[in-house]
PDB file of N, CA and C in Angstrom:
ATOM      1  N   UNK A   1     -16.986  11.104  15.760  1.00  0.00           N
ATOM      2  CA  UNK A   1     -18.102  10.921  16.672  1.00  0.00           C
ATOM      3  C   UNK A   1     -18.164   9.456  17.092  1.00  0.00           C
ATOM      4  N   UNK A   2     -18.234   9.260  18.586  1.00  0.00           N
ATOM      5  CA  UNK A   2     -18.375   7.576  18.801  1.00  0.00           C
ATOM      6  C   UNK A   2     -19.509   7.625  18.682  1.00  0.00           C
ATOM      7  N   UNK A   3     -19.378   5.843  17.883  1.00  0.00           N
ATOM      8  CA  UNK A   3     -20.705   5.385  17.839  1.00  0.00           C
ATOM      9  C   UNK A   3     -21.481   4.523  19.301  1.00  0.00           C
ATOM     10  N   UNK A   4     -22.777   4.811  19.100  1.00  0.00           N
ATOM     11  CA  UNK A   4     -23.950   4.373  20.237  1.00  0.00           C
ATOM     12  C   UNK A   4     -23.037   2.375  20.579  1.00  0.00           C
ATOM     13  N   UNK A   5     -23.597   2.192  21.646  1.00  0.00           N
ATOM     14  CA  UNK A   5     -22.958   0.890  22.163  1.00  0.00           C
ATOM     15  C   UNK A   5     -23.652  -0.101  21.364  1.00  0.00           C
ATOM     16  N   UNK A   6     -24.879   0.085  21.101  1.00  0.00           N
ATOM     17  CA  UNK A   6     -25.714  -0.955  19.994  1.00  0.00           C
ATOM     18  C   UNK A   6     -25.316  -1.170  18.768  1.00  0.00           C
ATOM     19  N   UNK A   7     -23.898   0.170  18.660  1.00  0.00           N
ATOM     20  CA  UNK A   7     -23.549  -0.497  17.209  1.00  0.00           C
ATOM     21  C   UNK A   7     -22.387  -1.226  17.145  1.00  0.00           C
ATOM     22  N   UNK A   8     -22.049  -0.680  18.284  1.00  0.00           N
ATOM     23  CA  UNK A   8     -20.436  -1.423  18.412  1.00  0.00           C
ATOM     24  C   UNK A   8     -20.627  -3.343  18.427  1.00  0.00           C
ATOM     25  N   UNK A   9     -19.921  -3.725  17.212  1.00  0.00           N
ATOM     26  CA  UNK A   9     -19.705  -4.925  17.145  1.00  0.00           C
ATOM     27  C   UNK A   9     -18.845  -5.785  17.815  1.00  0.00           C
ATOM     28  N   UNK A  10     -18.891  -7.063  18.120  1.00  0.00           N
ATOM     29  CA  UNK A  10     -18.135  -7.672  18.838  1.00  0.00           C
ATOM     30  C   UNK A  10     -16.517  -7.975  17.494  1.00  0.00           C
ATOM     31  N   UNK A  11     -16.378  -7.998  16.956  1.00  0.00           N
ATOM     32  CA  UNK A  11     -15.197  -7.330  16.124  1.00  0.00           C
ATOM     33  C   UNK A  11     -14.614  -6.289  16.095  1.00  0.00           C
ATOM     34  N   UNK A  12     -15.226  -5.346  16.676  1.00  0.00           N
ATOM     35  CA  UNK A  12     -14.197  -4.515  16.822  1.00  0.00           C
ATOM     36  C   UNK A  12     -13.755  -4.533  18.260  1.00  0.00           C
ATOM     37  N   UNK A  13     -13.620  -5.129  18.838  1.00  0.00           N
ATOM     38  CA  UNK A  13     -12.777  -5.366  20.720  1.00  0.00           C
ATOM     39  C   UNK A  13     -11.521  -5.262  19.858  1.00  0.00           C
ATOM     40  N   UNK A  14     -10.393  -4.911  21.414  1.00  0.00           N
ATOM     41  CA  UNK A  14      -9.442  -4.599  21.248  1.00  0.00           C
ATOM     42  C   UNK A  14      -8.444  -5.907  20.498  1.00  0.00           C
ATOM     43  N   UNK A  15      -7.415  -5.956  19.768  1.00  0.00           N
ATOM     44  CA  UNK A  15      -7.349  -6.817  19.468  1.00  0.00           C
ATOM     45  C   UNK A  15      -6.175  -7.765  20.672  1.00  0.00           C
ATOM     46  N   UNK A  16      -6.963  -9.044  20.709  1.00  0.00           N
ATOM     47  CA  UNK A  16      -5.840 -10.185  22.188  1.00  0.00           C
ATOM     48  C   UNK A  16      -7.314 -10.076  23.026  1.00  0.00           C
ATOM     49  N   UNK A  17      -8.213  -9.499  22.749  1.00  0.00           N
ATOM     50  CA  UNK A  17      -9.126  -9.751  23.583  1.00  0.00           C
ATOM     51  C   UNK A  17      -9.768 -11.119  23.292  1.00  0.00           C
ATOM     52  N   UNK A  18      -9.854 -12.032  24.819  1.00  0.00           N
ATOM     53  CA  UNK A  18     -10.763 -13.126  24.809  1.00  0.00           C
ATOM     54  C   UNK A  18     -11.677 -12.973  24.606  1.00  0.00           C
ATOM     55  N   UNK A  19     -12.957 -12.364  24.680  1.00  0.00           N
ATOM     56  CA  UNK A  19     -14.269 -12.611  24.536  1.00  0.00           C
ATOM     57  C   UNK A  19     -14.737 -11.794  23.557  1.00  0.00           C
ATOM     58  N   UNK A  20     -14.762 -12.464  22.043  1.00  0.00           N
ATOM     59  CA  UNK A  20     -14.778 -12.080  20.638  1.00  0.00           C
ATOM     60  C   UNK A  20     -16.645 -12.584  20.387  1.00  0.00           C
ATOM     61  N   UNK A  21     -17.205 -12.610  21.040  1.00  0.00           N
ATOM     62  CA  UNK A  21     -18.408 -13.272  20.848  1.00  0.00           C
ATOM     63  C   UNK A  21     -19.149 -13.169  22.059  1.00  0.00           C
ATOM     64  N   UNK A  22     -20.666 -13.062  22.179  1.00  0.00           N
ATOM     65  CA  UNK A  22     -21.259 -13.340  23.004  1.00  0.00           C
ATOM     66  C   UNK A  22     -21.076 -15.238  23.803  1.00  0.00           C
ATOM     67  N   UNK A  23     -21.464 -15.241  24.751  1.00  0.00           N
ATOM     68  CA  UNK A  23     -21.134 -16.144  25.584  1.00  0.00           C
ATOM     69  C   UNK A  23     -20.154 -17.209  25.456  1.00  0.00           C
ATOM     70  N   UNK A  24     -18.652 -16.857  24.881  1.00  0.00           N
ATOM     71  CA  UNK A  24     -17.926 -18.046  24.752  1.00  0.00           C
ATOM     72  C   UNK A  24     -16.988 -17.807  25.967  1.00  0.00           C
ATOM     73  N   UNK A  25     -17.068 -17.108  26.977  1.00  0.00           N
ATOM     74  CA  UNK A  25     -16.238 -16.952  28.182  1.00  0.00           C
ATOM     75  C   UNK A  25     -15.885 -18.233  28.683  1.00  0.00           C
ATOM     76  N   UNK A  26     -17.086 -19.417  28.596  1.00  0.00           N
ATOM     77  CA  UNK A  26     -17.098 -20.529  29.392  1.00  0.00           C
ATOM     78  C   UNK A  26     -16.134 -21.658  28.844  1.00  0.00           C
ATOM     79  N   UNK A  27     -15.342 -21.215  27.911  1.00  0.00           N
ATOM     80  CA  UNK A  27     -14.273 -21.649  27.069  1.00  0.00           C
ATOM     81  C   UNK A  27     -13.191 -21.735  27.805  1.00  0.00           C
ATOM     82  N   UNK A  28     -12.795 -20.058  28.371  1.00  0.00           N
ATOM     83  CA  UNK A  28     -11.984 -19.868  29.161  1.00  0.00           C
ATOM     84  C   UNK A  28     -11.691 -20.175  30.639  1.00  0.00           C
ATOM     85  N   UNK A  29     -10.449 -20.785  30.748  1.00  0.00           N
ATOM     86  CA  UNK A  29      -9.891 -21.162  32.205  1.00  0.00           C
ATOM     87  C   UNK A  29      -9.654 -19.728  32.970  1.00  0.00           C
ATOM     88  N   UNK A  30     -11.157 -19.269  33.761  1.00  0.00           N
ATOM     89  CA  UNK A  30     -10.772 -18.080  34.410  1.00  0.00           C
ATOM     90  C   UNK A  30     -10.154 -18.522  35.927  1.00  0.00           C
ATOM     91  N   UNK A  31     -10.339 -19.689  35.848  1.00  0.00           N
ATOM     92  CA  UNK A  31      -9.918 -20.114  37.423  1.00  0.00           C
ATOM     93  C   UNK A  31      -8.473 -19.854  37.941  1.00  0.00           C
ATOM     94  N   UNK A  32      -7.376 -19.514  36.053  1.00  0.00           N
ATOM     95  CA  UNK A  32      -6.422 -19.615  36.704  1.00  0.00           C
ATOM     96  C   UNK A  32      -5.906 -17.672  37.049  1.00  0.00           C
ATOM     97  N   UNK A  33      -7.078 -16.825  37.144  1.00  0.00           N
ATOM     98  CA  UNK A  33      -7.153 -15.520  37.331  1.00  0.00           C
ATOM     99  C   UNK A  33      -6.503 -15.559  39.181  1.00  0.00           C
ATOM    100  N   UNK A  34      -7.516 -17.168  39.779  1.00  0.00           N
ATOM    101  CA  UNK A  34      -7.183 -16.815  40.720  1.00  0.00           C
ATOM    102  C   UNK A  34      -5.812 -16.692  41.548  1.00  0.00           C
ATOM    103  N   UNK A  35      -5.912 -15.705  42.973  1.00  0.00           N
ATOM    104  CA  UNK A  35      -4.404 -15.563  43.538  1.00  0.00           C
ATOM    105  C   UNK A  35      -4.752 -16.026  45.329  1.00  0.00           C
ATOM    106  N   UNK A  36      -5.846 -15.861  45.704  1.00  0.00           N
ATOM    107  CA  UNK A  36      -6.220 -16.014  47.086  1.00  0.00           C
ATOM    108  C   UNK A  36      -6.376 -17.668  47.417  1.00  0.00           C
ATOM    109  N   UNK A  37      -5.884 -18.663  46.614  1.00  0.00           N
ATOM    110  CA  UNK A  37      -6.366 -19.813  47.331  1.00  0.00           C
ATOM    111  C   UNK A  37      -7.876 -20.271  46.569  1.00  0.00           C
ATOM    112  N   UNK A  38      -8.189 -21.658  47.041  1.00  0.00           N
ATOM    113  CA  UNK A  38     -10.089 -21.534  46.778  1.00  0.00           C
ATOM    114  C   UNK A  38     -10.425 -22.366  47.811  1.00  0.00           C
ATOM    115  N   UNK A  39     -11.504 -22.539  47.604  1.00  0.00           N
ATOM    116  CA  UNK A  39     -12.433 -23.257  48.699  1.00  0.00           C
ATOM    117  C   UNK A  39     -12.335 -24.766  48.676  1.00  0.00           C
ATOM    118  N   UNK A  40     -12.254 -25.708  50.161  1.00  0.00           N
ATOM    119  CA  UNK A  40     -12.148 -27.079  50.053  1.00  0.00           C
ATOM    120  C   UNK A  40     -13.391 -27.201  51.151  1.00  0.00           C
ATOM    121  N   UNK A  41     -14.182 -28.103  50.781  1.00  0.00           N
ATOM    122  CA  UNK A  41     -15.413 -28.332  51.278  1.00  0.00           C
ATOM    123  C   UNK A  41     -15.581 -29.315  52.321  1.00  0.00           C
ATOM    124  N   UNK A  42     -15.471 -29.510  53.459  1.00  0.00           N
ATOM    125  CA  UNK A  42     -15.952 -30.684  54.278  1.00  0.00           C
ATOM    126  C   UNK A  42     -17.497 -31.413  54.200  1.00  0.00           C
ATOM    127  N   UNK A  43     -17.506 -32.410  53.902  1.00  0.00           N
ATOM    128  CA  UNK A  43     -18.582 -32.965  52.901  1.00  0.00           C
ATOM    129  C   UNK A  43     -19.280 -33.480  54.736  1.00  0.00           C
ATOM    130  N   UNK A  44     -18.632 -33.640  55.660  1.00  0.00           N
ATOM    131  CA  UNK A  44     -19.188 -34.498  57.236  1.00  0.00           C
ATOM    132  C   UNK A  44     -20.106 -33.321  57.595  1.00  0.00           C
ATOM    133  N   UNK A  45     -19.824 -32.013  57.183  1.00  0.00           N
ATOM    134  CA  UNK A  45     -20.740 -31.064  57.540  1.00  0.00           C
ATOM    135  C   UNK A  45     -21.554 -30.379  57.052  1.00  0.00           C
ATOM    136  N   UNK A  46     -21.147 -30.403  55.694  1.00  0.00           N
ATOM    137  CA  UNK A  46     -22.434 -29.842  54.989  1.00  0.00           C
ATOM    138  C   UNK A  46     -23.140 -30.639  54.944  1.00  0.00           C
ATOM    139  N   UNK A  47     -24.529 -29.367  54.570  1.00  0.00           N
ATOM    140  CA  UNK A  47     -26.089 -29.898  55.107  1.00  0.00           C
ATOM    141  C   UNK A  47     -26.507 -29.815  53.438  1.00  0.00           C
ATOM    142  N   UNK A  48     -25.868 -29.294  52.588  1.00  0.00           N
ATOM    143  CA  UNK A  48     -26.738 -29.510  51.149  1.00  0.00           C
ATOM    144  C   UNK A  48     -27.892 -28.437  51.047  1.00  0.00           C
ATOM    145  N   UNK A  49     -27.288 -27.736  51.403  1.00  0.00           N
ATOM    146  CA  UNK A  49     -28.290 -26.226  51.601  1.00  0.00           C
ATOM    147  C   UNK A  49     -28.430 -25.534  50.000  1.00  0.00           C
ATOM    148  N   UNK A  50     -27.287 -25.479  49.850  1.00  0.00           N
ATOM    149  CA  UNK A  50     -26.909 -24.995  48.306  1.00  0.00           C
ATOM    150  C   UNK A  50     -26.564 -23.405  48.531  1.00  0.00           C
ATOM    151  N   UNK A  51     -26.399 -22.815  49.740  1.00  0.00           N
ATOM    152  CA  UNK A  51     -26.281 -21.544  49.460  1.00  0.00           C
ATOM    153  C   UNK A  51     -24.539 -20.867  49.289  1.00  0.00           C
ATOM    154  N   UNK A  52     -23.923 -22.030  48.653  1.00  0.00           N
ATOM    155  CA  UNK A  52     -22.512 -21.783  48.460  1.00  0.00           C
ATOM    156  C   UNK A  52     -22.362 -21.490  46.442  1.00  0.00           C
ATOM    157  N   UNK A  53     -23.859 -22.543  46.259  1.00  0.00           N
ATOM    158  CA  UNK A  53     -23.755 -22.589  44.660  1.00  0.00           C
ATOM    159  C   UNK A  53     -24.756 -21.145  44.624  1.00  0.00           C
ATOM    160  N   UNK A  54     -25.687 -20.236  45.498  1.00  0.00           N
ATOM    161  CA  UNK A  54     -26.574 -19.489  45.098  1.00  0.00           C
ATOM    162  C   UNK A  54     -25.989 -18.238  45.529  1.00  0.00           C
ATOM    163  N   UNK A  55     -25.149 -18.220  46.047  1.00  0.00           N
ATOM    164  CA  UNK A  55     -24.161 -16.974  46.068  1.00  0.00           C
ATOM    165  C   UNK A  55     -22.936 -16.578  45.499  1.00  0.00           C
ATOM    166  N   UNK A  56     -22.493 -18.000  44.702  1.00  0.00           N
ATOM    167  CA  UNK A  56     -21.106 -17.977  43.872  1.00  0.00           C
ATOM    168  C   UNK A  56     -21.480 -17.024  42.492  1.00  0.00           C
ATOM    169  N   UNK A  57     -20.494 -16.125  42.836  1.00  0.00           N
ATOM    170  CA  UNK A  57     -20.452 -15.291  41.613  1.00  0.00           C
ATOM    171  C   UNK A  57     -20.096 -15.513  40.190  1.00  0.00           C
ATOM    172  N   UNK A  58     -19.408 -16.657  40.245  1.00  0.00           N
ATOM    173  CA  UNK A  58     -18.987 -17.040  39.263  1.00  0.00           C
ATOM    174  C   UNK A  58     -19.302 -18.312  38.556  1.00  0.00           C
ATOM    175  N   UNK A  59     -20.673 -19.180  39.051  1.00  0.00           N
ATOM    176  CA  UNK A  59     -21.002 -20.235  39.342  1.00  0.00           C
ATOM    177  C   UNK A  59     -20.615 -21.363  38.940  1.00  0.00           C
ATOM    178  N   UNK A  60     -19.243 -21.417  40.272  1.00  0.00           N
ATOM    179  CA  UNK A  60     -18.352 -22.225  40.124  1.00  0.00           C
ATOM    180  C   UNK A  60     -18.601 -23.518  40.514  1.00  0.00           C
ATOM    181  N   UNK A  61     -19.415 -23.603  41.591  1.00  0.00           N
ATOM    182  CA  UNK A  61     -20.015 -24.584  42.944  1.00  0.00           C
ATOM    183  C   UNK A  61     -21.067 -25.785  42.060  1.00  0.00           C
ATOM    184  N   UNK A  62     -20.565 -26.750  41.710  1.00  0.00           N
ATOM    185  CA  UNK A  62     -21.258 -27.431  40.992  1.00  0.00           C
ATOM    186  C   UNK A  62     -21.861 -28.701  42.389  1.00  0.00           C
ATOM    187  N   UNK A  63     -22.821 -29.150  41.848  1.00  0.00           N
ATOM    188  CA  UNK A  63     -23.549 -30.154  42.813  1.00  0.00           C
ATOM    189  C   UNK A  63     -22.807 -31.723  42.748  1.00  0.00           C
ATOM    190  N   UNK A  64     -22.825 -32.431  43.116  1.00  0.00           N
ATOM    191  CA  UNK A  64     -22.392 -33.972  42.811  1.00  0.00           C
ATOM    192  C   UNK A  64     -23.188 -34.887  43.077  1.00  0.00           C
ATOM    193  N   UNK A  65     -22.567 -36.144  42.725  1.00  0.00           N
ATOM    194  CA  UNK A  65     -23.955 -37.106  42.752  1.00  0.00           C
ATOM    195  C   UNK A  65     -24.772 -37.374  43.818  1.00  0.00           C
ATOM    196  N   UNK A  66     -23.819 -36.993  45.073  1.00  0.00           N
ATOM    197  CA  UNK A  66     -24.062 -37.493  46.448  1.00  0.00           C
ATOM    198  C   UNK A  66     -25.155 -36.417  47.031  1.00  0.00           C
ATOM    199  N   UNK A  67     -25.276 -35.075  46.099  1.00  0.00           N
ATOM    200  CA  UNK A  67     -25.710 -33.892  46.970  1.00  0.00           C
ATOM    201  C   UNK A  67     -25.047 -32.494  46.940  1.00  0.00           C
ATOM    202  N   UNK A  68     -23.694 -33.199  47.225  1.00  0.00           N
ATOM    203  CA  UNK A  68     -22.884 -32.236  48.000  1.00  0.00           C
ATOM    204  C   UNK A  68     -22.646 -31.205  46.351  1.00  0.00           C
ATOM    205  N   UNK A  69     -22.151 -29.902  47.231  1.00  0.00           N
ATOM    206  CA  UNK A  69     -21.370 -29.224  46.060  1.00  0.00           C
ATOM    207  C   UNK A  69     -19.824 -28.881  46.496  1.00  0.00           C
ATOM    208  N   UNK A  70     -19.139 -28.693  45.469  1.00  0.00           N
ATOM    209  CA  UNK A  70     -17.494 -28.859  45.219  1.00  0.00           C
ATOM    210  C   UNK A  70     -17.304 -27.706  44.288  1.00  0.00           C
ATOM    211  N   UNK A  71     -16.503 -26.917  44.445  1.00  0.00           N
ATOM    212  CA  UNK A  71     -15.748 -25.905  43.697  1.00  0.00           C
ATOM    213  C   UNK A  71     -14.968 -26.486  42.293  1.00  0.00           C
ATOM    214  N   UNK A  72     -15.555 -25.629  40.797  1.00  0.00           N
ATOM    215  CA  UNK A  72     -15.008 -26.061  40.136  1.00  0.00           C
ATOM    216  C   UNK A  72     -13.910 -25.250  39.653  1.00  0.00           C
ATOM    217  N   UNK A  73     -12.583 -25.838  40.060  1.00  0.00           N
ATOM    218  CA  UNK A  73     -11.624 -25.056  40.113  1.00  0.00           C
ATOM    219  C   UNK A  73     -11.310 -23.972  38.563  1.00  0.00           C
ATOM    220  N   UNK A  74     -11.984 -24.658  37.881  1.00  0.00           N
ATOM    221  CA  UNK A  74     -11.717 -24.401  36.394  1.00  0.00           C
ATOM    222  C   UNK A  74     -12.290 -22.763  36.221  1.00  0.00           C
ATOM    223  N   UNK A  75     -13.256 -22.800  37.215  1.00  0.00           N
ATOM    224  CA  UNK A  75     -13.504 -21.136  36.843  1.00  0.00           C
ATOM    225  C   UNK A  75     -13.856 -20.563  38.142  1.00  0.00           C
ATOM    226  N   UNK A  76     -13.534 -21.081  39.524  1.00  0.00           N
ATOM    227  CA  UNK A  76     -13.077 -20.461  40.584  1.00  0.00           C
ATOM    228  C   UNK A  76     -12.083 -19.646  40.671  1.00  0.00           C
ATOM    229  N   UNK A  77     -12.604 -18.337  41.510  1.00  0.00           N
ATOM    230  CA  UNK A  77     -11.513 -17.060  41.385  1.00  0.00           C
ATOM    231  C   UNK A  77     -10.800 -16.860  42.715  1.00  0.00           C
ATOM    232  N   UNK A  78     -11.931 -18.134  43.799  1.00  0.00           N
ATOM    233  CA  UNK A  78     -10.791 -17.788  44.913  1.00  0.00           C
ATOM    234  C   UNK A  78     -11.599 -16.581  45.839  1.00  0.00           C
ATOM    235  N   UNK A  79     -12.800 -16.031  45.499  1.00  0.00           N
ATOM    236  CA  UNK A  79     -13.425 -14.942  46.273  1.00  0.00           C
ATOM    237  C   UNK A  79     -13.525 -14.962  47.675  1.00  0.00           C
ATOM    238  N   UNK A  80     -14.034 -16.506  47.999  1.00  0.00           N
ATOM    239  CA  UNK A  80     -14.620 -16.524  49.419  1.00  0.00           C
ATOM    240  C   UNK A  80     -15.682 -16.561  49.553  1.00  0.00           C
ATOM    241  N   UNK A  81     -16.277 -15.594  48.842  1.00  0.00           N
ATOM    242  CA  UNK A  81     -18.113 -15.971  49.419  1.00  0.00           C
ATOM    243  C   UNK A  81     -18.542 -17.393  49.911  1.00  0.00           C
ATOM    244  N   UNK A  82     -18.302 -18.177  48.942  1.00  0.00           N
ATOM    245  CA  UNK A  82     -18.820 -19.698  49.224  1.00  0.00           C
ATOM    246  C   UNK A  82     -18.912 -19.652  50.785  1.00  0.00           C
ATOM    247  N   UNK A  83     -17.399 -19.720  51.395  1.00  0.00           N
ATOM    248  CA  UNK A  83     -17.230 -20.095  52.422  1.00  0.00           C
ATOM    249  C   UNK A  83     -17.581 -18.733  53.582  1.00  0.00           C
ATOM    250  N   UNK A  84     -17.711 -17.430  53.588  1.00  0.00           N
ATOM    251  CA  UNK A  84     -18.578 -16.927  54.170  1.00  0.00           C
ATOM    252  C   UNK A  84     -20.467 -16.697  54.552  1.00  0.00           C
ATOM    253  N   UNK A  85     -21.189 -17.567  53.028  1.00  0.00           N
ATOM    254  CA  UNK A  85     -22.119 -17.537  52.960  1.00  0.00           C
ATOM    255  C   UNK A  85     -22.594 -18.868  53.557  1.00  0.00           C
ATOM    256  N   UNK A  86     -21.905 -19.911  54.204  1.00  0.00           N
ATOM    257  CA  UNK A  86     -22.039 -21.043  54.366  1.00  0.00           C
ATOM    258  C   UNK A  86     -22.427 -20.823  55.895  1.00  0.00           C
ATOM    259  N   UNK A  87     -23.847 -21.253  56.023  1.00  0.00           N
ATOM    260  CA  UNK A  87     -24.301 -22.028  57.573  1.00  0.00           C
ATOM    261  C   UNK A  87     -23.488 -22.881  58.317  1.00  0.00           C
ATOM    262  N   UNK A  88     -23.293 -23.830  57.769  1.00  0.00           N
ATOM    263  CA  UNK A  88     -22.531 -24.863  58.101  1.00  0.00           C
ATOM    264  C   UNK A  88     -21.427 -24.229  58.666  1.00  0.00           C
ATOM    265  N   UNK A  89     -20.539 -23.986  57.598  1.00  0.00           N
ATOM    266  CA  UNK A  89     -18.991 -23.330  58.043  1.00  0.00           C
ATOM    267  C   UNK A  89     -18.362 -24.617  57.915  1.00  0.00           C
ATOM    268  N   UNK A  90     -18.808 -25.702  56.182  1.00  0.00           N
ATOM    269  CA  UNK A  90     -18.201 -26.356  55.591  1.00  0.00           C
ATOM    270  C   UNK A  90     -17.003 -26.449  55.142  1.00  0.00           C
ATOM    271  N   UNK A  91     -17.111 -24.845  54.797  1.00  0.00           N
ATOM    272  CA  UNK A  91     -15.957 -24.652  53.466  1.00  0.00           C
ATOM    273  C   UNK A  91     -15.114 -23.242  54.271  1.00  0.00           C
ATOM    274  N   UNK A  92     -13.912 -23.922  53.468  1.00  0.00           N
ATOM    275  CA  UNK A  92     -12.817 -23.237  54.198  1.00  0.00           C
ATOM    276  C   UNK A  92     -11.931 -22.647  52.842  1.00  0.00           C
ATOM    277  N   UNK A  93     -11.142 -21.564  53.017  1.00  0.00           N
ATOM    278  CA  UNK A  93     -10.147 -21.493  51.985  1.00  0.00           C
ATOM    279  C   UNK A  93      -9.001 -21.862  52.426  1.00  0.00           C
ATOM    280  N   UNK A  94      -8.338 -22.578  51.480  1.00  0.00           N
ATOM    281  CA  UNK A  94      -7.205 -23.098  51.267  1.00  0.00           C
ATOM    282  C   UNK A  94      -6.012 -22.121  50.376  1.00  0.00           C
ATOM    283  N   UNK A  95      -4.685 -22.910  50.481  1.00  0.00           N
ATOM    284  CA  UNK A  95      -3.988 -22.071  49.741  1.00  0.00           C
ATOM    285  C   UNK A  95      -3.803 -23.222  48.005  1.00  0.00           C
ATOM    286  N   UNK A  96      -3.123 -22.658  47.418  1.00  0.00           N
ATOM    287  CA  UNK A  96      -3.171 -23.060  46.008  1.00  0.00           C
ATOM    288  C   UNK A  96      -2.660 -24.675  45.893  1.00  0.00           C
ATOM    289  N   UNK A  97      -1.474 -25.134  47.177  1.00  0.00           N
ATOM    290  CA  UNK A  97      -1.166 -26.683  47.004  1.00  0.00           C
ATOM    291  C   UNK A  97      -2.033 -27.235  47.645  1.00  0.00           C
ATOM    292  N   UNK A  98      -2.843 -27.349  48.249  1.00  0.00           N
ATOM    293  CA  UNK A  98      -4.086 -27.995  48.750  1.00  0.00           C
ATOM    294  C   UNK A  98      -4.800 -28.685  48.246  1.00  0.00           C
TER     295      UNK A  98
END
């Protein structure tokens, strides 16, 4: 009989599985999951809206000192949103040597 999901322990995951614990994902370099490229930001046009960091799924889009926000490649997957959710039409995707 399987047991209810409340009992299932984080020890028993499959074994090679990364995430052996509640919240240690942020350990992991998921950025290098990505295959589409990521986002490079033109800083002359963004307005500092923030709606690149409030739609990133993965909240990759960190702020900087100046304002602006920048993709942190380290756990960017490369989605796009950023740069479709953007007013501006700051941010663009790039390919991986960029």
């Amino acid at each position: 009989m399987a047991k209810p999901m409340e009992e299932i322990l984080w020890t028993e995951l499959e074994p090679g599985c990364v995430v052996t614990e509640p919240g240690n994902s942020r350990s992991y370099r998921t950025g290098d999951w990505r295959t589409s490229g990521h986002p490079k930001v033109d800083t002359e046009k963004c307005i500092k809206c923030a709606q690149c960091f409030i739609f990133c799924p993965d909240a990759a889009m960190e702020r900087t000192e100046e304002g602006f926000f920048q993709p942190n490649l380290f756990f960017c997957k490369g989605c796009g949103i950023c740069a479709h959710e953007c007013p501006a039409k700051c941010i663009e995707m790039v390919g991986e040597e960029e």
